[in-house]
N, C-alpha and C. Protein backbone atom coordinates (compact mmCIF):
# COMPACT_ATOMS: atom_id res chain seq x y z
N UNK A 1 77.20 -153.91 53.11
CA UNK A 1 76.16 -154.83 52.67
C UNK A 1 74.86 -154.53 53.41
N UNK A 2 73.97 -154.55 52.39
CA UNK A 2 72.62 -154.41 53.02
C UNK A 2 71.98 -155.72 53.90
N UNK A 3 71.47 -155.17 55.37
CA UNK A 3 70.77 -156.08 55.87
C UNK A 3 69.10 -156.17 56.24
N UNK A 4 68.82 -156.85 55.80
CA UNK A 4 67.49 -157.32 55.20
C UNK A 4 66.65 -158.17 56.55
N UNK A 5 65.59 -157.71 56.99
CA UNK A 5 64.79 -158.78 57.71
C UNK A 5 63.08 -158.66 57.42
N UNK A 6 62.84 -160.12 56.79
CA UNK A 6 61.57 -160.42 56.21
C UNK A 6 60.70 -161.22 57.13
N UNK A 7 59.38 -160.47 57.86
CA UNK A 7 58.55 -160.28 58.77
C UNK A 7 57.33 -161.37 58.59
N UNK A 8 56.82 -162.01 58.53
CA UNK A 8 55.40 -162.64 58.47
C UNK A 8 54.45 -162.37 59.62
N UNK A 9 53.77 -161.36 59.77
CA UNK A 9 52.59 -161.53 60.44
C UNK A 9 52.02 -160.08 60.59
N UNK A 10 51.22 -159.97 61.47
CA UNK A 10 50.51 -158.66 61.49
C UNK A 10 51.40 -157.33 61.80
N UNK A 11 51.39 -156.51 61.03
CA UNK A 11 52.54 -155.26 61.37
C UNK A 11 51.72 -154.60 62.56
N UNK A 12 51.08 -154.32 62.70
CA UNK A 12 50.33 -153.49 64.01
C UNK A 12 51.27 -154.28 65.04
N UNK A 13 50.68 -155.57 65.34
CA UNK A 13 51.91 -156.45 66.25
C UNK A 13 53.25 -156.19 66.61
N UNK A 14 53.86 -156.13 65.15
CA UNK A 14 55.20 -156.61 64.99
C UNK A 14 55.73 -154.73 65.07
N UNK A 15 54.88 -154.07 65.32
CA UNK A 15 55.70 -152.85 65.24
C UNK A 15 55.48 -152.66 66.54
N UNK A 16 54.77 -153.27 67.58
CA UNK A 16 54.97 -152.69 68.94
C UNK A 16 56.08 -153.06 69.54
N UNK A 17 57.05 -153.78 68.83
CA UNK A 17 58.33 -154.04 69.66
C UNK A 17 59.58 -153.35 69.02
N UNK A 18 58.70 -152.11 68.26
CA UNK A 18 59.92 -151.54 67.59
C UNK A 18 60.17 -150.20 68.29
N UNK A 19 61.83 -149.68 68.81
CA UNK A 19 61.74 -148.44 69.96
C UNK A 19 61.04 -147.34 69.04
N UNK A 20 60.78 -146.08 70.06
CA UNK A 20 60.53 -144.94 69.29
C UNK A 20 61.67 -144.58 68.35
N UNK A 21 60.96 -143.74 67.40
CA UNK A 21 62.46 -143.31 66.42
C UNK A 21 63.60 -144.21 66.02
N UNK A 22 63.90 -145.28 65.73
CA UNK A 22 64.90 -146.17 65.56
C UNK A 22 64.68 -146.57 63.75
N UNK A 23 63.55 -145.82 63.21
CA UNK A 23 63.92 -146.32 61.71
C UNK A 23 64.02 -144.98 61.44
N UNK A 24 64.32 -144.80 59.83
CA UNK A 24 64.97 -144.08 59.71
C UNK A 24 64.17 -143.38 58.59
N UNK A 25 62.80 -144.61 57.31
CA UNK A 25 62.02 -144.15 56.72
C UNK A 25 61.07 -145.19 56.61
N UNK A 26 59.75 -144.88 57.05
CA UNK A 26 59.00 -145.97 56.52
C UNK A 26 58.12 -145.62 54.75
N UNK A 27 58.32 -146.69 54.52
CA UNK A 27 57.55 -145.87 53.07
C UNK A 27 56.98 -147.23 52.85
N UNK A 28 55.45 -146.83 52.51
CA UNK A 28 54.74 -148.17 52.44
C UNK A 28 53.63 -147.95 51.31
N UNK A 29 52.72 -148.93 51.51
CA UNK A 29 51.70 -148.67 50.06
C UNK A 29 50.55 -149.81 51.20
N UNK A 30 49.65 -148.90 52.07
CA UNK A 30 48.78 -149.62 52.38
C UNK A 30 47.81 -150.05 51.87
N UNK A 31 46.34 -151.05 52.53
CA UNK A 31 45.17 -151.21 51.75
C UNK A 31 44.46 -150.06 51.59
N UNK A 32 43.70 -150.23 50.36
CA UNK A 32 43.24 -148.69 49.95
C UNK A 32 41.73 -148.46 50.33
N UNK A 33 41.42 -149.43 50.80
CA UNK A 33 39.77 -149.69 51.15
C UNK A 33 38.73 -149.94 50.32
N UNK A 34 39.26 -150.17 49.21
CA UNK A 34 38.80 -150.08 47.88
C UNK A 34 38.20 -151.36 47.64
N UNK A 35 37.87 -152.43 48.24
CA UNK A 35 37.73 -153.73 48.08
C UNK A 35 38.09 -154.63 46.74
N UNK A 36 39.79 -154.22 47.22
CA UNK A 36 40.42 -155.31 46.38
C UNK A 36 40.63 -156.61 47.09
N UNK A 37 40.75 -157.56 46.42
CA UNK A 37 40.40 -158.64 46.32
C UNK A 37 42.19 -159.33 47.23
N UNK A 38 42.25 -158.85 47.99
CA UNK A 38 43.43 -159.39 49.10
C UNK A 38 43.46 -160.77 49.48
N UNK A 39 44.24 -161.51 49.78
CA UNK A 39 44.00 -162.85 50.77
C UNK A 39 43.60 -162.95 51.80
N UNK A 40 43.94 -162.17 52.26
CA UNK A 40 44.12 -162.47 54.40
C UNK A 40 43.76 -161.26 54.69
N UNK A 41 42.60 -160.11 54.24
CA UNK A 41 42.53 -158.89 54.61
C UNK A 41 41.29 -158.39 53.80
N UNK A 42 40.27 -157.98 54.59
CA UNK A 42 38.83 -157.56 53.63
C UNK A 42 39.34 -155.71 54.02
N UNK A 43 39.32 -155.25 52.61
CA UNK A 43 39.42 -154.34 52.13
C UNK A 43 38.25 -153.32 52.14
N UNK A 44 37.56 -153.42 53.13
CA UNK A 44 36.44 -152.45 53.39
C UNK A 44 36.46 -150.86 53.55
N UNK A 45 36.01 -150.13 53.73
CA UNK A 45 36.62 -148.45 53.66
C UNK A 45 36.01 -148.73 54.96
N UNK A 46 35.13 -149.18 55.62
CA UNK A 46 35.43 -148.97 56.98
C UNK A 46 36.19 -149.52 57.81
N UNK A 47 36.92 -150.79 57.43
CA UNK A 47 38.34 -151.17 58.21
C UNK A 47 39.86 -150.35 57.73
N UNK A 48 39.60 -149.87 56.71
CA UNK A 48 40.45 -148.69 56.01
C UNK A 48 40.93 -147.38 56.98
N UNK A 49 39.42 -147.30 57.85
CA UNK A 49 39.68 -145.82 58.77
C UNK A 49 40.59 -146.67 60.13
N UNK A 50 39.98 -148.11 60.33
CA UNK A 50 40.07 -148.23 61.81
C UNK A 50 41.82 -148.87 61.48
N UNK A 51 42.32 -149.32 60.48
CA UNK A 51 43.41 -149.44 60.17
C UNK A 51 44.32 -148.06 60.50
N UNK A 52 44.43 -146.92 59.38
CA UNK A 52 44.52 -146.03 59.56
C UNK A 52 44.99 -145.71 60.97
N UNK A 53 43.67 -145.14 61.98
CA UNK A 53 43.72 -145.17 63.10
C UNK A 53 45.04 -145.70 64.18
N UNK A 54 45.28 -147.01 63.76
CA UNK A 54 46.19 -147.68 64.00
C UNK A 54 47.70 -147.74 63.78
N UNK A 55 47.05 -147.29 62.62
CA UNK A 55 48.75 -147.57 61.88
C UNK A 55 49.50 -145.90 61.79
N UNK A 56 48.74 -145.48 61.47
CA UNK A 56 49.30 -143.96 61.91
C UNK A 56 49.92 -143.48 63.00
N UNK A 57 49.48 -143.98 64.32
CA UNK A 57 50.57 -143.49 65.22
C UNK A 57 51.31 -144.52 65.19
N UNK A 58 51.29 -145.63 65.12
CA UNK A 58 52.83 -146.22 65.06
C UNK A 58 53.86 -146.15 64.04
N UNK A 59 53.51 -145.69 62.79
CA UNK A 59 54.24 -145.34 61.97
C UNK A 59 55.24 -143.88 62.16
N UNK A 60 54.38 -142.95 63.11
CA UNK A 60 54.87 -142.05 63.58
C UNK A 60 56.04 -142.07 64.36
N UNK A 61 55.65 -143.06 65.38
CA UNK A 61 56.23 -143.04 66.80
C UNK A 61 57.89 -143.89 66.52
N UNK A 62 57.58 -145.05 65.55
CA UNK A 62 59.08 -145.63 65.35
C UNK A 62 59.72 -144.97 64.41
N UNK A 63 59.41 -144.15 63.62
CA UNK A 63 60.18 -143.59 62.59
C UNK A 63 60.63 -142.09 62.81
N UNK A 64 61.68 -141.53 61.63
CA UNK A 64 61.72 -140.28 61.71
C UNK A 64 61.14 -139.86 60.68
N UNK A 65 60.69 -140.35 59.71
CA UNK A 65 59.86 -139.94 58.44
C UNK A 65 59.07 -141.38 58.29
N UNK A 66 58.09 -141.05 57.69
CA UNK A 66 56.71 -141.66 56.76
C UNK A 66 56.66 -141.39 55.72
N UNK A 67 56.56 -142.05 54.70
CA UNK A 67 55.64 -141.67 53.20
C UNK A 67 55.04 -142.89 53.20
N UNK A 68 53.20 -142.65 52.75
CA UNK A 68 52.52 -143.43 52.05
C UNK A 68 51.43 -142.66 51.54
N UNK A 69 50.58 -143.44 50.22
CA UNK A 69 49.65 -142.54 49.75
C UNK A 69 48.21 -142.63 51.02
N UNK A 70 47.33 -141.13 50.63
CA UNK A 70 46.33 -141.30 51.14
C UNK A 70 45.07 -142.20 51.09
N UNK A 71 45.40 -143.09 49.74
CA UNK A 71 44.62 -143.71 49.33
C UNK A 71 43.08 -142.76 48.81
N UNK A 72 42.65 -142.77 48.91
CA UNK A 72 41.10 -141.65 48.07
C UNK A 72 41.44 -140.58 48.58
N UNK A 73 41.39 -139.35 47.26
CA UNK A 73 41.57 -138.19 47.92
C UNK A 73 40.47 -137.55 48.63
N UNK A 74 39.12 -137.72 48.48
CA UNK A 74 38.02 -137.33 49.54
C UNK A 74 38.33 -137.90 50.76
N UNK A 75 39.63 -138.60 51.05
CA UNK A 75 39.58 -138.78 52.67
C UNK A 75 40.39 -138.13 53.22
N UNK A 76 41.48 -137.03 52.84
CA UNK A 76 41.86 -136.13 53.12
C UNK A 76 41.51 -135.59 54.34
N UNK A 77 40.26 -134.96 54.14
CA UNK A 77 39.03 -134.13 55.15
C UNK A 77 40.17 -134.96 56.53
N UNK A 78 39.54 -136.46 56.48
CA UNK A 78 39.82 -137.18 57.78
C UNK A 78 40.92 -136.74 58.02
N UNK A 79 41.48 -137.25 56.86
CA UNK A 79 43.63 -137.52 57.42
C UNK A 79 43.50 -136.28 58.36
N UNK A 80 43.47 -135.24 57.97
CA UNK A 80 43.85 -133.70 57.92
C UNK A 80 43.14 -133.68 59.56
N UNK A 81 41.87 -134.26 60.04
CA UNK A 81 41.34 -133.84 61.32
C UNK A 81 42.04 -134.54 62.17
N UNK A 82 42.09 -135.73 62.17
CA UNK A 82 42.45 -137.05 62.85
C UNK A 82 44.19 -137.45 62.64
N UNK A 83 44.82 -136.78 61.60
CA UNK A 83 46.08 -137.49 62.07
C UNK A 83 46.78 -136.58 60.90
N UNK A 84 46.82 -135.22 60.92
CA UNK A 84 47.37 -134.28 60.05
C UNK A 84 48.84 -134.70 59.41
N UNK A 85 49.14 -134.78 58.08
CA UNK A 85 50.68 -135.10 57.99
C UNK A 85 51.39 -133.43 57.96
N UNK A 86 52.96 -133.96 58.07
CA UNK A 86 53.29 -132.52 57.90
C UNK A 86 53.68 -131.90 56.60
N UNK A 87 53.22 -132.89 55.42
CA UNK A 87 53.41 -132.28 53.94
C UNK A 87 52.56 -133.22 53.27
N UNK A 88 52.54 -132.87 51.99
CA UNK A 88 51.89 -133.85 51.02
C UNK A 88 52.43 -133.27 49.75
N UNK A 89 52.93 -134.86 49.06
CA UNK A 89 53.40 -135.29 47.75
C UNK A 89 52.60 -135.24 46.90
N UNK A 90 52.58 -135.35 45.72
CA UNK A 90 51.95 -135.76 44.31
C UNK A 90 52.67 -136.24 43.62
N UNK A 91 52.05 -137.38 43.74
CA UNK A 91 52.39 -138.63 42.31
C UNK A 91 51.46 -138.25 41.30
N UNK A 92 51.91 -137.66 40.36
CA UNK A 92 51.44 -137.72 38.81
C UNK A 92 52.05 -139.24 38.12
N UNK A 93 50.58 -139.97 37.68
CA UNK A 93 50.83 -141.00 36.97
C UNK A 93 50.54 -141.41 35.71
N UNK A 94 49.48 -140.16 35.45
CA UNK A 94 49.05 -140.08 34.13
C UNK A 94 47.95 -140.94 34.00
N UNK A 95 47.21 -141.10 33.05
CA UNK A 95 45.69 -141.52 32.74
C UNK A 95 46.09 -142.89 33.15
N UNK A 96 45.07 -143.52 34.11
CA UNK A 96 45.52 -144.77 34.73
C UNK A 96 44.10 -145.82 34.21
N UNK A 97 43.34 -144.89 33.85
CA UNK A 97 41.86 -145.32 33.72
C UNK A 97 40.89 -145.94 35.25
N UNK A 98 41.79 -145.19 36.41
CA UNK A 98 40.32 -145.26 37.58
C UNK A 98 39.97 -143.96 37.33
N UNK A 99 38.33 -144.50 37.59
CA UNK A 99 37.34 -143.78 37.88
C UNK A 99 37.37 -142.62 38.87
N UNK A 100 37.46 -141.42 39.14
CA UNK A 100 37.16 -140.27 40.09
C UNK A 100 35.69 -140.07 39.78
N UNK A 101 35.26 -139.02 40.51
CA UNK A 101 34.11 -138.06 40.48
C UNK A 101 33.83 -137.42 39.56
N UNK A 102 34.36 -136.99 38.96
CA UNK A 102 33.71 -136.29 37.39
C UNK A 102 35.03 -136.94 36.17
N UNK A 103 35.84 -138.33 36.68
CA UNK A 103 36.76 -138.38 35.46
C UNK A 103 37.97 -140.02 36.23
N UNK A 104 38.88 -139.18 35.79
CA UNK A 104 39.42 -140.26 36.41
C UNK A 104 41.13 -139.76 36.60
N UNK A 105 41.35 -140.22 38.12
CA UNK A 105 42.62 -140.16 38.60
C UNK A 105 43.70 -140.20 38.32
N UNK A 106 44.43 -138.42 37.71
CA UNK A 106 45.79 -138.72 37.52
C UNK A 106 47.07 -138.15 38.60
N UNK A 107 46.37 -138.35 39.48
CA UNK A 107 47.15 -138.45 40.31
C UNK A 107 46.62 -138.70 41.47
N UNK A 108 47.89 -138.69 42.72
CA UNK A 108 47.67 -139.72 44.04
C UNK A 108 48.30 -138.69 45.28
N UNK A 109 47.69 -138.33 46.19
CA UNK A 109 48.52 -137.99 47.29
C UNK A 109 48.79 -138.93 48.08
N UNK A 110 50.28 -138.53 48.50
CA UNK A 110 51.02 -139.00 49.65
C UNK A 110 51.05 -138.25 50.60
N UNK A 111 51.21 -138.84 51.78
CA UNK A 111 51.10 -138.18 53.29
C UNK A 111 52.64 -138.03 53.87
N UNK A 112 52.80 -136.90 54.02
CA UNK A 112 54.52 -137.34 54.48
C UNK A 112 54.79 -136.74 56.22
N UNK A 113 55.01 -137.82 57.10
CA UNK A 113 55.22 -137.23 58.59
C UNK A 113 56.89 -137.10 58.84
N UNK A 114 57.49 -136.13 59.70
CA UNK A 114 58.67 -135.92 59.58
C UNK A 114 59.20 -135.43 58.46
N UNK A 115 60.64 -135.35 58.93
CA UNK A 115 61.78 -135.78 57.89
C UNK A 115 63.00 -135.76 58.69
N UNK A 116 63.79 -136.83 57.65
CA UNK A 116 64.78 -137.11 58.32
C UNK A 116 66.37 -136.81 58.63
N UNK A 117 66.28 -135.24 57.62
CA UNK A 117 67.52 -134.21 57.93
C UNK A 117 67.03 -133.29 58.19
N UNK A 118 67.20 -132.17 59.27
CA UNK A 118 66.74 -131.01 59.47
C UNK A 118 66.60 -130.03 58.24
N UNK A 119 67.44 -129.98 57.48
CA UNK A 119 67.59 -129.21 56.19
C UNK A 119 66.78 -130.20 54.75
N UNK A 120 65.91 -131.29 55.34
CA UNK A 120 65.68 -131.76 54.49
C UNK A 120 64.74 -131.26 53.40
N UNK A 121 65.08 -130.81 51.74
CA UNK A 121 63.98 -130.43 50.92
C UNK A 121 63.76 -131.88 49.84
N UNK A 122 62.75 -131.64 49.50
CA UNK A 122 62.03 -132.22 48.75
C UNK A 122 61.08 -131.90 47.53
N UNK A 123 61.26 -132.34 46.58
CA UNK A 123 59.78 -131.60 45.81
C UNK A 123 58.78 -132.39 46.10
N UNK A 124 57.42 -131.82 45.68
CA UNK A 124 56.52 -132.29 46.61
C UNK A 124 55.55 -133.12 44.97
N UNK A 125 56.33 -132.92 44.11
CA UNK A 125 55.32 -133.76 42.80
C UNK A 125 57.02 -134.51 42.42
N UNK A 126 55.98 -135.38 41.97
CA UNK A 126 56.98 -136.48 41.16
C UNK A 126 55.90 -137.46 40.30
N UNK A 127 57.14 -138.19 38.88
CA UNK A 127 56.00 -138.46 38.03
C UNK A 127 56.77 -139.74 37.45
N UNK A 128 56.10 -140.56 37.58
CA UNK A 128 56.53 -142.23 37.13
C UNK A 128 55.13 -143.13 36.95
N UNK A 129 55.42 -143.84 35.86
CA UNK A 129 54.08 -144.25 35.47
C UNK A 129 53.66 -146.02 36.49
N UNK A 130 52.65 -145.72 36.33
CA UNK A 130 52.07 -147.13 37.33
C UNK A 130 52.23 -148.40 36.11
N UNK A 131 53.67 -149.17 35.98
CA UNK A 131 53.51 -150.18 34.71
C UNK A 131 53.49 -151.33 35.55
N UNK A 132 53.28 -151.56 36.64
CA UNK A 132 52.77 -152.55 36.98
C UNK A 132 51.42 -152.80 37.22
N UNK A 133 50.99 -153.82 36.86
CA UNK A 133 49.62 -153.77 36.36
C UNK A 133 48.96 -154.80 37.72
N UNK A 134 47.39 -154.65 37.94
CA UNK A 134 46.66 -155.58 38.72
C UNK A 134 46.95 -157.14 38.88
N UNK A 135 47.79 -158.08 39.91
CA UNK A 135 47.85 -158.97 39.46
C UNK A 135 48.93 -159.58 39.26
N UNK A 136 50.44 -158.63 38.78
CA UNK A 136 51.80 -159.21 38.50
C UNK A 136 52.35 -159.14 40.38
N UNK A 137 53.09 -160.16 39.87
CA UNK A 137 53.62 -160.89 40.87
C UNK A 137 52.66 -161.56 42.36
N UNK A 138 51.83 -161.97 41.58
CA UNK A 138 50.42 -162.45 41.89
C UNK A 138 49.93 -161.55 43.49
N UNK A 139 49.84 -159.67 43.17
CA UNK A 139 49.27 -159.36 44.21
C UNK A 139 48.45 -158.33 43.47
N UNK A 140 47.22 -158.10 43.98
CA UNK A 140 46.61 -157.07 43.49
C UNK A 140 47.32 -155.86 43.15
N UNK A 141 47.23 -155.29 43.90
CA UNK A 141 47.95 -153.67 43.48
C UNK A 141 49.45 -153.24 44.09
N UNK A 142 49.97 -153.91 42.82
CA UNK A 142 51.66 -153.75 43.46
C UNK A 142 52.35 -152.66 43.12
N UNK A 143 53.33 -151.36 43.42
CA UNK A 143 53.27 -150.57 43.13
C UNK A 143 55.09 -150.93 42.03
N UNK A 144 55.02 -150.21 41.24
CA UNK A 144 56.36 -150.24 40.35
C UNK A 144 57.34 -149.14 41.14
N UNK A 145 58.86 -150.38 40.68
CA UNK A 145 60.44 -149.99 41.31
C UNK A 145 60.26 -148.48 41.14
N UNK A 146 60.25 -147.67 39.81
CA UNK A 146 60.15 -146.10 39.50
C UNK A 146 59.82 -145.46 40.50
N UNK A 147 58.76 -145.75 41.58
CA UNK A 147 58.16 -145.47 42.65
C UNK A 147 58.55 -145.03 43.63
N UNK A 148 59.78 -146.34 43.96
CA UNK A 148 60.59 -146.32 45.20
C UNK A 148 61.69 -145.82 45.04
N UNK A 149 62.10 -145.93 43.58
CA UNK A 149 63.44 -145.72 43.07
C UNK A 149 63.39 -143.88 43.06
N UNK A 150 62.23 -143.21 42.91
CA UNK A 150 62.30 -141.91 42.96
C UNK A 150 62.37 -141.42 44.97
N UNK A 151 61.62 -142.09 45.27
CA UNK A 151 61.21 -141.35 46.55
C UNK A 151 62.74 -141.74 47.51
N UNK A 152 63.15 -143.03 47.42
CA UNK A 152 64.22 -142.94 48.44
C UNK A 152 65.83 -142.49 48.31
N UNK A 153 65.93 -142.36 46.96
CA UNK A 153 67.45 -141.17 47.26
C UNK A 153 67.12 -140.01 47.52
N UNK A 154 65.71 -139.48 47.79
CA UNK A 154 65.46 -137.92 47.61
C UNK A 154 65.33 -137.96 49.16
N UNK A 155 65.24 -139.16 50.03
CA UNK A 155 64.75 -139.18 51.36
C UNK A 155 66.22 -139.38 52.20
N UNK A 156 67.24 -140.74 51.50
CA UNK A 156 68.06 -141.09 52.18
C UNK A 156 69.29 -140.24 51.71
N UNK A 157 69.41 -139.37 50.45
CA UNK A 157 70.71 -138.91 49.99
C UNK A 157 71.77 -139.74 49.40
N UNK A 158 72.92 -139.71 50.45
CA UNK A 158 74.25 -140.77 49.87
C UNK A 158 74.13 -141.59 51.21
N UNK A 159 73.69 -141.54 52.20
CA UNK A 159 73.75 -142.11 53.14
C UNK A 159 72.81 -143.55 53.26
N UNK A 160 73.93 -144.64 54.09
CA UNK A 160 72.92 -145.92 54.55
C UNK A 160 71.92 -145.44 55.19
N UNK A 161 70.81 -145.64 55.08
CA UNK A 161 69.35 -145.72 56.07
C UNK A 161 68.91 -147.50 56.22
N UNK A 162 67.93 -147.15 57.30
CA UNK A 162 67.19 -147.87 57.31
C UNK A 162 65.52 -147.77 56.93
N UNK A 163 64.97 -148.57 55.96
CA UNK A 163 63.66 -148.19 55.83
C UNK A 163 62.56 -149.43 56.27
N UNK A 164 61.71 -149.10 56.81
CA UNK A 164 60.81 -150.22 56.57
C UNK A 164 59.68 -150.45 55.75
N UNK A 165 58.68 -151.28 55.48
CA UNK A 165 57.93 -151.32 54.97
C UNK A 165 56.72 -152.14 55.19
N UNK A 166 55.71 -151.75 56.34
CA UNK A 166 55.18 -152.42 57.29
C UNK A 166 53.48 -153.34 56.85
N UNK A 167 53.37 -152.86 55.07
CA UNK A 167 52.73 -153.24 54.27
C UNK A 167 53.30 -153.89 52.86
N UNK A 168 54.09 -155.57 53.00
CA UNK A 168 55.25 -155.29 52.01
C UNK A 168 54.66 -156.00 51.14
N UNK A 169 53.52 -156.23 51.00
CA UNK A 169 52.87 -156.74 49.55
C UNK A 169 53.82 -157.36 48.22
N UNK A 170 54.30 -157.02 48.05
CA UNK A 170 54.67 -157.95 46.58
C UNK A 170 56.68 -157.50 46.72
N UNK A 171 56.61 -156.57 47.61
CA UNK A 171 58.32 -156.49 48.18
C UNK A 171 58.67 -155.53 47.10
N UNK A 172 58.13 -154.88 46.48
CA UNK A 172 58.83 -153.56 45.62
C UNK A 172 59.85 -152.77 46.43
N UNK A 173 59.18 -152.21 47.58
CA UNK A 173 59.81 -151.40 48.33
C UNK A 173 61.74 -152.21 49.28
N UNK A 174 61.31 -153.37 49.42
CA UNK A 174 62.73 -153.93 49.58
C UNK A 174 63.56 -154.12 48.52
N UNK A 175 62.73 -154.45 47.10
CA UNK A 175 63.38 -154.80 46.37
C UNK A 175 64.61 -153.74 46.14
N UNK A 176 63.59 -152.30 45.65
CA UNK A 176 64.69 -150.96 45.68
C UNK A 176 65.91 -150.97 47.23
N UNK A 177 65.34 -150.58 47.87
CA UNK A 177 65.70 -150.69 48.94
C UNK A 177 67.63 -151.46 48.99
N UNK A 178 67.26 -152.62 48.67
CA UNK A 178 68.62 -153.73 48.35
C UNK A 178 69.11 -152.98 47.54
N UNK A 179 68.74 -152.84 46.45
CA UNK A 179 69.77 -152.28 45.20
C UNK A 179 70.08 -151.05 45.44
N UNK A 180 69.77 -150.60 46.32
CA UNK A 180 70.31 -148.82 46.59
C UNK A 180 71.56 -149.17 47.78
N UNK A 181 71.64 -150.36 48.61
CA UNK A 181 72.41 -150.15 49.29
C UNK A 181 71.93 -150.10 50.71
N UNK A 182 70.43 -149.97 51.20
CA UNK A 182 70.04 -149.85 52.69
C UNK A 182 69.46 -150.51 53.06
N UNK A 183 69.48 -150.67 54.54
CA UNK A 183 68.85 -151.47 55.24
C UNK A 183 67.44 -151.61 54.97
N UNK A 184 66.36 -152.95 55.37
CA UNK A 184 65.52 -152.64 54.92
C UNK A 184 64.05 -154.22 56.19
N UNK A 185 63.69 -153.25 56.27
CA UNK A 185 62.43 -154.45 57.33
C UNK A 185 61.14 -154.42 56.54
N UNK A 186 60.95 -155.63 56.36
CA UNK A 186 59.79 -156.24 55.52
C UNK A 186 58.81 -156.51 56.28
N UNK A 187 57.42 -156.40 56.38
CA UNK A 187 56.32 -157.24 57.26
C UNK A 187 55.29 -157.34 56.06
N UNK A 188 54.64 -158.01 56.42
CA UNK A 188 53.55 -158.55 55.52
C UNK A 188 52.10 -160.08 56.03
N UNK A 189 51.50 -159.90 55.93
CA UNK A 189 50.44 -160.19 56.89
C UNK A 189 50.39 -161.47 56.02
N UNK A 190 49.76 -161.46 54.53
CA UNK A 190 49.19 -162.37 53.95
C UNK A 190 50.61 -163.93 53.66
N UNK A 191 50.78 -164.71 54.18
CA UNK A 191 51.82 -166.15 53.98
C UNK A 191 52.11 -165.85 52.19
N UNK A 192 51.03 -165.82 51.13
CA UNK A 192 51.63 -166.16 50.17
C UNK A 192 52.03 -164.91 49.43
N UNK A 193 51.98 -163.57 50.19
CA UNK A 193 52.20 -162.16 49.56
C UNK A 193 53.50 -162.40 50.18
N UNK A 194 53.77 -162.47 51.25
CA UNK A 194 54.75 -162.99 51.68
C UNK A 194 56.05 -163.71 51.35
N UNK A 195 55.57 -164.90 50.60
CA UNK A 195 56.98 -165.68 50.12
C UNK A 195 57.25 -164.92 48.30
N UNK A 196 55.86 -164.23 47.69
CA UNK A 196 56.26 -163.90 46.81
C UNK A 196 57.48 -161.96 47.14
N UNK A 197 57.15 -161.77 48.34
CA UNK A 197 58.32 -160.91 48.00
C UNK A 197 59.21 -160.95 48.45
N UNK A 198 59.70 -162.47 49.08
CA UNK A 198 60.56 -162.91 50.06
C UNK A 198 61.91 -163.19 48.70
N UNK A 199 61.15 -164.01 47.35
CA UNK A 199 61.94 -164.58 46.50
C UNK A 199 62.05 -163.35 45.51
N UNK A 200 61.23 -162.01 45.20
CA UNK A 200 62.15 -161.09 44.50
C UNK A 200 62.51 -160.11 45.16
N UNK A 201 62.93 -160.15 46.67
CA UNK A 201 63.80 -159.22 47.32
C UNK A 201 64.97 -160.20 47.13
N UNK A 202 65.00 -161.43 47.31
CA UNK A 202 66.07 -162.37 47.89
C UNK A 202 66.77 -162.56 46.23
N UNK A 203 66.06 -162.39 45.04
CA UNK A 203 66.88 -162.47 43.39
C UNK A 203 66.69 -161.29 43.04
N UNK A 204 66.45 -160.31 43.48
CA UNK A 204 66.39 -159.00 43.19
C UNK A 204 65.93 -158.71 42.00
N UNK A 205 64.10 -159.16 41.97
CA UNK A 205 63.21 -159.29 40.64
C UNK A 205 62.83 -158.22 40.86
């Protein structure tokens, strides 16, 4: 049986009492800096870097693997100076209708630190469409099960893991998480992002 623990408050916090290396994958979906319209969190691209900053080495330091997206791919440059990953994914999502630089974004990099079998391969594109839309399950940008449901048997195999998810916004990532069978740590800053993924991790919506 999977065991489940659902976090309320600031993950920067709540991850300094977590040992080095003791999870097993974090896979998250942070703020994108994009100034979406959050509760408890202004979405600025310059609290985006100093977040970042932050959250990057601790995501490092308790885990044996990371996945999350880079959020804008012109910030790359940074990632790459300031906190290099040791691979990068592609999510192909297909015409999403955001805006890029000469068009618009069909696809997303992910940052991936570690991994968590020595022999571990991976492909580095994968393709599931974004059908969750702005708004369902009353959070801005929630990412769809397809998401999680691709990335974590390719991460965990047949084996129990533990994953966390130190940005758990609307609880996608626990939700999979439960139904696959693994352990799974929730944090989440905002009270009412909060109870909404408290009740579809806990009915498995």
């Amino acid at each position: 049986m999977s065991k489940i623990e659902l976090i309320q408050g600031d993950c920067l916090d709540k991850m300094k009492g977590i040992p080095d290396g003791s999870i097993d994958l974090v896979l998250t979906d942070p703020p994108y800096g994009i100034n979406l319209e959050y509760n408890s969190y202004n979405d600025s691209e310059e609290n985006w870097f100093v977040l970042m900053n932050k959250f990057i080495p601790e995501a490092k330091r308790i885990s044996k693997m990371a996945i999350f997206p880079s959020c804008k791919i012109k910030r790359l440059e940074w990632i790459y100076k300031n906190h290099a990953p040791d691979w990068l994914m592609c999510w192909y999502k297909g015409s999403t209708g955001h805006a890029s630089y000469i068009g618009f974004n069909d696809w997303e990099p992910h940052l991936v630190y570690g991994r968590l079998y020595n022999n571990q391969y991976m492909h580095d594109y994968f393709q599931t469409k974004p059908s969750e839309k702005s708004g369902t399950f009353g959070h801005p940008c929630p990412k769809p099960t397809d998401w999680a449901e691709w990335i974590i048997p390719r991460v965990a195999r047949k084996e129990k893991i533990t994953i966390i998810d130190p940005f758990m916004g609307s609880g996608t990532t626990g939700v999979v998480a439960k139904k696959l069978g693994h352990n799974f740590i929730g944090i989440e800053l905002d009270p009412k992002y909060f109870k909404i993924a408290e009740k579809r991790i806990n009915e498995n919506l």
